[in-house]
Protein backbone atom coordinates (compact mmCIF):
# COMPACT_ATOMS: atom_id res chain seq x y z
CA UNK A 1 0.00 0.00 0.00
CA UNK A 2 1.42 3.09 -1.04
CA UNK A 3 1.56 5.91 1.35
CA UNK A 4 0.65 9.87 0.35
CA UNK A 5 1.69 11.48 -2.61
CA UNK A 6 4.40 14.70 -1.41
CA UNK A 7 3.83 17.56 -2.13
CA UNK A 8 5.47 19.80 -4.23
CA UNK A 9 8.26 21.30 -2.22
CA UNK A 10 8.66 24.36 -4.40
CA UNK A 11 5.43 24.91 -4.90
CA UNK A 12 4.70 25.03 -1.17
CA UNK A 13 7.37 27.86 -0.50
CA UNK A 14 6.21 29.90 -3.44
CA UNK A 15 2.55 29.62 -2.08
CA UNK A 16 4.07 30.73 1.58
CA UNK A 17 5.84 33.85 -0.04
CA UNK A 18 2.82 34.67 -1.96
CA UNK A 19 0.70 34.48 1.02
CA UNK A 20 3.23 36.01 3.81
CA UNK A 21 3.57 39.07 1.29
CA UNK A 22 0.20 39.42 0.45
CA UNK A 23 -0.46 39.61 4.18
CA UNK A 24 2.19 42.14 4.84
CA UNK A 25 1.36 44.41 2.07
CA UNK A 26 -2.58 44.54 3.43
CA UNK A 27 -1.19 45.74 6.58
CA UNK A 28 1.21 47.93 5.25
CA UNK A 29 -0.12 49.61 2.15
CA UNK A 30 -3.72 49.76 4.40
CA UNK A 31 -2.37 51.75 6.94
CA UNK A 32 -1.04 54.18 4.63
CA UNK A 33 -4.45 54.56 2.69
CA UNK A 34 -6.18 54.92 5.83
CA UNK A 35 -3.34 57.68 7.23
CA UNK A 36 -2.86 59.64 4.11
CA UNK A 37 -6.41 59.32 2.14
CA UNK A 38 -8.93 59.02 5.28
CA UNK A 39 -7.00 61.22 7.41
CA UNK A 40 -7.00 63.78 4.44
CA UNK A 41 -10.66 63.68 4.80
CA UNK A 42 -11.13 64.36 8.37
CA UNK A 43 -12.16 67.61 10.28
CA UNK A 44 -9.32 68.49 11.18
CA UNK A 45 -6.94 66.56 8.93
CA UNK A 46 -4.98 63.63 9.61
CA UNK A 47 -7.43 62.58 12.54
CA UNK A 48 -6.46 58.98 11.47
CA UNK A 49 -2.81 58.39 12.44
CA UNK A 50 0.66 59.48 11.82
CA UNK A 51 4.07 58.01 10.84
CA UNK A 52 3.90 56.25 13.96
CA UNK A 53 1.15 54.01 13.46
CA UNK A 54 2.56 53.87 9.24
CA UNK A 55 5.66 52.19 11.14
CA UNK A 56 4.39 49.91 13.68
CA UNK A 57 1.23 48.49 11.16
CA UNK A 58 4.39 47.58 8.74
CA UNK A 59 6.57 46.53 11.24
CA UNK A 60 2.84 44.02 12.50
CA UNK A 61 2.55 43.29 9.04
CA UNK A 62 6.27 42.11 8.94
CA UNK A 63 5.43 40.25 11.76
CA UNK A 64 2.40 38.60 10.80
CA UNK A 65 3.13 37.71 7.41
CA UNK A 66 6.63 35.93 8.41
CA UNK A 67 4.59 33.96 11.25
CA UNK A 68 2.08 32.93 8.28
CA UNK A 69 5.18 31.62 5.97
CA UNK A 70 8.00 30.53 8.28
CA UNK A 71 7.57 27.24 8.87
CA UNK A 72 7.34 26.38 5.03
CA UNK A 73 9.56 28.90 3.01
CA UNK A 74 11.82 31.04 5.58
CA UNK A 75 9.67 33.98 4.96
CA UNK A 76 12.15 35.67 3.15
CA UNK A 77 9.23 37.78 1.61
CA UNK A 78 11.35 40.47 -0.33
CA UNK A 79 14.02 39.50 -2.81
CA UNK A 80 17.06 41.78 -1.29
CA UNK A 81 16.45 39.06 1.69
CA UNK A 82 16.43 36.07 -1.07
CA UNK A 83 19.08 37.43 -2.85
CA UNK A 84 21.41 37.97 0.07
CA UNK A 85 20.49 34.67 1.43
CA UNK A 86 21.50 32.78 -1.80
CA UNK A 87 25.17 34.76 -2.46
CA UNK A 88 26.24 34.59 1.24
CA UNK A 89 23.49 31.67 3.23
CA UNK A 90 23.80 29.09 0.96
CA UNK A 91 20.36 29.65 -0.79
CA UNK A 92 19.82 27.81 -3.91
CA UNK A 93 20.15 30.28 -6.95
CA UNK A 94 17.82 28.03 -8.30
CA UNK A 95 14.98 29.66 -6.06
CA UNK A 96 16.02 33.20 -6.57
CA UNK A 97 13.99 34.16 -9.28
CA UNK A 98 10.68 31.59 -8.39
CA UNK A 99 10.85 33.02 -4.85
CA UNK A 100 11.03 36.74 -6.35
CA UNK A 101 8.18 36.49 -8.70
CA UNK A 102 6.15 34.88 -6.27
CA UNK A 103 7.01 37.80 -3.71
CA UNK A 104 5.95 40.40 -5.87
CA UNK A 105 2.77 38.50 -7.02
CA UNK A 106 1.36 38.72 -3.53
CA UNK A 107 2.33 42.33 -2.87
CA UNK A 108 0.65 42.81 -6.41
CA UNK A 109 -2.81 41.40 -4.95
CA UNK A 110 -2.61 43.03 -1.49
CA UNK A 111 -2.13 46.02 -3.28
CA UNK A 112 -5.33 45.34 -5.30
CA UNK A 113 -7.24 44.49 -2.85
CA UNK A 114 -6.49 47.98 -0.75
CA UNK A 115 -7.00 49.74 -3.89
CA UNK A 116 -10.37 48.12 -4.27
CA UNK A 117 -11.66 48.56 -0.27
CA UNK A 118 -10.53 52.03 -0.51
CA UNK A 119 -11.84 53.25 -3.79
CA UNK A 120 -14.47 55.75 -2.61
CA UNK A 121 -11.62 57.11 -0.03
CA UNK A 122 -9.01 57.58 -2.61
CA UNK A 123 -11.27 59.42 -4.71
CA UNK A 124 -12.89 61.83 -2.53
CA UNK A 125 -9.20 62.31 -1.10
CA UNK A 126 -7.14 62.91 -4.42
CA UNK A 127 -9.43 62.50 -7.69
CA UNK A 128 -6.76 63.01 -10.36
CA UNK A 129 -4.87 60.09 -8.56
CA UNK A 130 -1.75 62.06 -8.34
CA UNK A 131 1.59 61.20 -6.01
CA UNK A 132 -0.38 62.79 -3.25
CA UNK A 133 -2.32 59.70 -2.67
CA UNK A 134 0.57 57.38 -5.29
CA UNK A 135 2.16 57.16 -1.66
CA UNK A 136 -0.04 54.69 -0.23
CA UNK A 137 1.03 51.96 -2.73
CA UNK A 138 4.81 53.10 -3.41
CA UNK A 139 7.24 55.19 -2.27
CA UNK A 140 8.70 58.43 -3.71
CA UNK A 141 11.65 60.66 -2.76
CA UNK A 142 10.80 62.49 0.27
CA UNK A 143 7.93 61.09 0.51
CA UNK A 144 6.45 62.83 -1.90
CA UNK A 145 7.66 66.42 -0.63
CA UNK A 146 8.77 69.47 -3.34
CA UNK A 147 10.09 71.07 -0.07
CA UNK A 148 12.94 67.94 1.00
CA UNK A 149 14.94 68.10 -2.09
CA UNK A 150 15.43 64.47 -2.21
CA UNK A 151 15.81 62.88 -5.71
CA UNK A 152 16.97 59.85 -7.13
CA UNK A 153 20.40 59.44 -6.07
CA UNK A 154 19.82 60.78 -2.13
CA UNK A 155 16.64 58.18 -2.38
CA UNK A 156 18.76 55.50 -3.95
CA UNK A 157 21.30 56.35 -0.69
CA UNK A 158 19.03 55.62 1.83
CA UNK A 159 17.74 52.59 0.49
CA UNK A 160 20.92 50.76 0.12
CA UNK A 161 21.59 51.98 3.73
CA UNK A 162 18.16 50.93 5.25
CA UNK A 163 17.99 47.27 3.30
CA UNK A 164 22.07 46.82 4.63
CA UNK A 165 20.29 47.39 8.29
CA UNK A 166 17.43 45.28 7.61
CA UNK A 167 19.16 42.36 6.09
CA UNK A 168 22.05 42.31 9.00
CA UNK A 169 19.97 42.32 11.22
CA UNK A 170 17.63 39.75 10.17
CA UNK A 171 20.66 37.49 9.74
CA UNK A 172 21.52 38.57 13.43
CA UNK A 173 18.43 37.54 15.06
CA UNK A 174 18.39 34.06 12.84
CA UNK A 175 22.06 33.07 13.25
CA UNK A 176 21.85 30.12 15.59
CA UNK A 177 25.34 30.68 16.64
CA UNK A 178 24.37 34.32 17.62
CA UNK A 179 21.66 35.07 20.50
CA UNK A 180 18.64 34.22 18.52
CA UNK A 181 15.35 35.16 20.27
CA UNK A 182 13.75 31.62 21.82
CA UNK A 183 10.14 31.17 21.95
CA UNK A 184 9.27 31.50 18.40
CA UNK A 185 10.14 35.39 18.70
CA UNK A 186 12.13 36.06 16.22
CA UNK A 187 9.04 36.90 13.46
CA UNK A 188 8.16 39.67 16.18
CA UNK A 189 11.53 41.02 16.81
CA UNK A 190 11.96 40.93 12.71
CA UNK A 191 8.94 43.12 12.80
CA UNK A 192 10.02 45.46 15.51
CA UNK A 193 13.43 46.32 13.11
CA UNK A 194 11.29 47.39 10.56
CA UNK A 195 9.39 49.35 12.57
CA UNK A 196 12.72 51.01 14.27
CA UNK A 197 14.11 51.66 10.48
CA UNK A 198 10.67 53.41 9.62
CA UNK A 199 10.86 55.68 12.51
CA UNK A 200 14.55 56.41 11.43
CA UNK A 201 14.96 56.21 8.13
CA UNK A 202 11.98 56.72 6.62
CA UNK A 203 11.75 60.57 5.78
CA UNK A 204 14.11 60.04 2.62
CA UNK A 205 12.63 57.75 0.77
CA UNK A 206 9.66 55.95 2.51
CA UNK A 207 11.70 52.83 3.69
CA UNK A 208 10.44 50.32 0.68
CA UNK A 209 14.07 48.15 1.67
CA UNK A 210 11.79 45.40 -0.43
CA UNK A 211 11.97 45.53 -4.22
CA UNK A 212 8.61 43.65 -4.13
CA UNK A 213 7.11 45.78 -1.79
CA UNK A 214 7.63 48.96 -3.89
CA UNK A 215 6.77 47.12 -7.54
CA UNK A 216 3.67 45.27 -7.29
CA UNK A 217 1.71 47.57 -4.94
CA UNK A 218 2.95 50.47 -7.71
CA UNK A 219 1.72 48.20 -11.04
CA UNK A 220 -1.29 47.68 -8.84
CA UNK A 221 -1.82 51.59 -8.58
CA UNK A 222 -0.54 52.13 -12.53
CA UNK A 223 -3.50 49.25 -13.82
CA UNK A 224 -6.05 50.84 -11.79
CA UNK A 225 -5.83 54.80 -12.36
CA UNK A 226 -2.50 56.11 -11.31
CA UNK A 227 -1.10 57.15 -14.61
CA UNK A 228 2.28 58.26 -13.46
CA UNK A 229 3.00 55.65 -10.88
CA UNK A 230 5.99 55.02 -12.54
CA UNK A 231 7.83 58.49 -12.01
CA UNK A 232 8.32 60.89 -9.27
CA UNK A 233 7.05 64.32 -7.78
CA UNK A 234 9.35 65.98 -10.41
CA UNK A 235 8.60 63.85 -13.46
CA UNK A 236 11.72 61.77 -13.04
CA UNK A 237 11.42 57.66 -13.85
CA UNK A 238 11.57 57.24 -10.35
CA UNK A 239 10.69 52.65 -10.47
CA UNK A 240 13.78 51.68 -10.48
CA UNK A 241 15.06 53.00 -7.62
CA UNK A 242 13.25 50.95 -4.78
CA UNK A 243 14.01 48.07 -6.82
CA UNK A 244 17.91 48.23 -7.59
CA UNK A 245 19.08 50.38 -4.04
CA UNK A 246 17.72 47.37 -1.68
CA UNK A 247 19.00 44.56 -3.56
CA UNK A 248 22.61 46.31 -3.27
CA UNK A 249 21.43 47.15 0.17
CA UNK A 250 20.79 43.56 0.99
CA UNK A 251 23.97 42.12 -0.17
CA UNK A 252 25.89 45.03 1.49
CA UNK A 253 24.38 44.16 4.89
CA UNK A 254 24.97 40.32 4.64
CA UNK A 255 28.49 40.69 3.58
CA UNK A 256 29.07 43.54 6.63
CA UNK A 257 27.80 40.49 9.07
CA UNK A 258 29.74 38.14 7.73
CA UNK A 259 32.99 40.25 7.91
CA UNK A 260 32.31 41.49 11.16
CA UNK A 261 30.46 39.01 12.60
CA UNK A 262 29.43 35.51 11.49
CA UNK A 263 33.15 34.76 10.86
CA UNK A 264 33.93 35.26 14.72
CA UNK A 265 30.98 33.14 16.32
CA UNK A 266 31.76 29.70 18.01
CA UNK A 267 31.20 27.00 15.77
CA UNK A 268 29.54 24.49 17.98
CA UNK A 269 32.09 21.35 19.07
CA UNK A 270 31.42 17.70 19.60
CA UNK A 271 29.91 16.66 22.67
CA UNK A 272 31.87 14.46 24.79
CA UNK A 273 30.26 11.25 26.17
CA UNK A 274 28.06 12.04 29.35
CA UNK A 275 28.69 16.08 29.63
CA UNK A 276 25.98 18.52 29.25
CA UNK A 277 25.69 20.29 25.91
CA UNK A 278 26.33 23.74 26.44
CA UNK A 279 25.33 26.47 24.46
CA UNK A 280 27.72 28.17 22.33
CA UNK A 281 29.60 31.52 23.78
CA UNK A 282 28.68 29.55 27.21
């Protein structure tokens, strides 16, 4: 008698990306709708959050959506994390591109689904669709602002720097050799560094650190009304930028661990017969 067909491995992690990035992207591109296009509609404005509550429903989102995937795929859920996993983890290249596409897919649906729940919101709030409301699905220079001065290079800056901090970070907390966080914290404390790098680093460029994050939620926006979704408050092509800056970003970061870091930790030794194991660093 035979036993139960397996299941596709692969298929099973792209169907955990899809799903842990879909999640994250409801949280994080519905907070935004709800700050920038309800709030812009209140008496007096912004009477429905801040930055504040922008960082910590990404950072929950973060949280959530790696909890949702973990166990199956890794919850990489942004490709700078894939690709930085693969040249320095041991990550099969193989699953690069699967793992990318299947990323952005679900940030692609989250995104429609926010545009969809908030249609009558976005257009009483900004009817031309313009980058005053192009925000809540992807991220411009400044955020937006004429007054910042913050173009493509300065944005491009900051997200190389803010991925290099996520993805160090995240291979900090998930180094077994390190001080991982026990009881199954480590999607929560993943989610509270995003939330720390939106509350300080995200007045340059809107903290995308996710290539996926920025380019499905902004195809979502382009198929469904915003007509410029693909350039900036000054008419620049503007796309690129949250797509290229975190996957340098990410690969910066890993290798700075690795140097500085990864190469120094105990490597665990054999256990001689009847002692204890002891933890490494112990």
């Amino acid at each position: 008698m035979s036993g139960p067909t397996p299941k596709p491995r692969l298929v099973g992690e792209l169907s955990a990306e899809f799903a842990g990035t879909m999640v994250l992207i409801l949280f994080g591109c519905g907070v935004v709708a709800q700050v920038v296009a309800g709030g812009a509609l209140t008496s007096p404005k912004g009477g429905l959050g801040n930055h504040d509550s922008i960082s910590w429903a990404w950072g929950l989102g973060v949280t959530f959506g790696v909890y949702m995937a973990a166990r199956i795929s890794g919850a990489h859920l942004n490709p700078a994390v894939t690709l930085a996993l693969a040249a320095f983890k041991g990550f099969p290249w193989s699953k690069v591109l699967p793992y990318t596409v299947a990323q952005t897919a679900g940030a692609f649906v989250a995104a429609l689904l926010v545009r969809w729940n908030y249609t009558e919101v976005l257009a009483r709030a900004d009817p031309k669709h313009t980058t005053a409301t192009q925000i809540v699905f992807s991220t411009l220079p400044g955020n937006g602002s004429l007054i910042a001065g913050v173009h493509e290079w300065g944005a491009f800056r900051d997200q190389v720097i803010g991925t290099a901090l996520l993805v160090m970070l995240i291979l900090a907390v998930t180094d077994l050799l390190n001080t991982p966080p026990g009881a199954n914290l480590a999607p929560f404390v993943i989610g509270l560094i995003v939330v720390a790098i939106g509350m300080a680093f995200g007045g340059d460029a809107g903290y995308a650190i996710n290539p996926a994050r920025d380019f499905g939620p902004r195809l979502a926006s382009f198929l469904t009304g915003y007509r410029g979704a693909w350039r900036d408050q000054w008419g620049n092509f503007y796309f690129w930028v949250p797509i290229v800056a975190p996957l340098v970003g990410g690969l910066v970061g890993a290798a700075f661990y690795k140097a500085s870091i990864s190469r120094y930790l105990p490597v665990p030794q054999p256990q001689e017969p009847g002692e204890i194991p002891t933890p490494p660093g112990r």
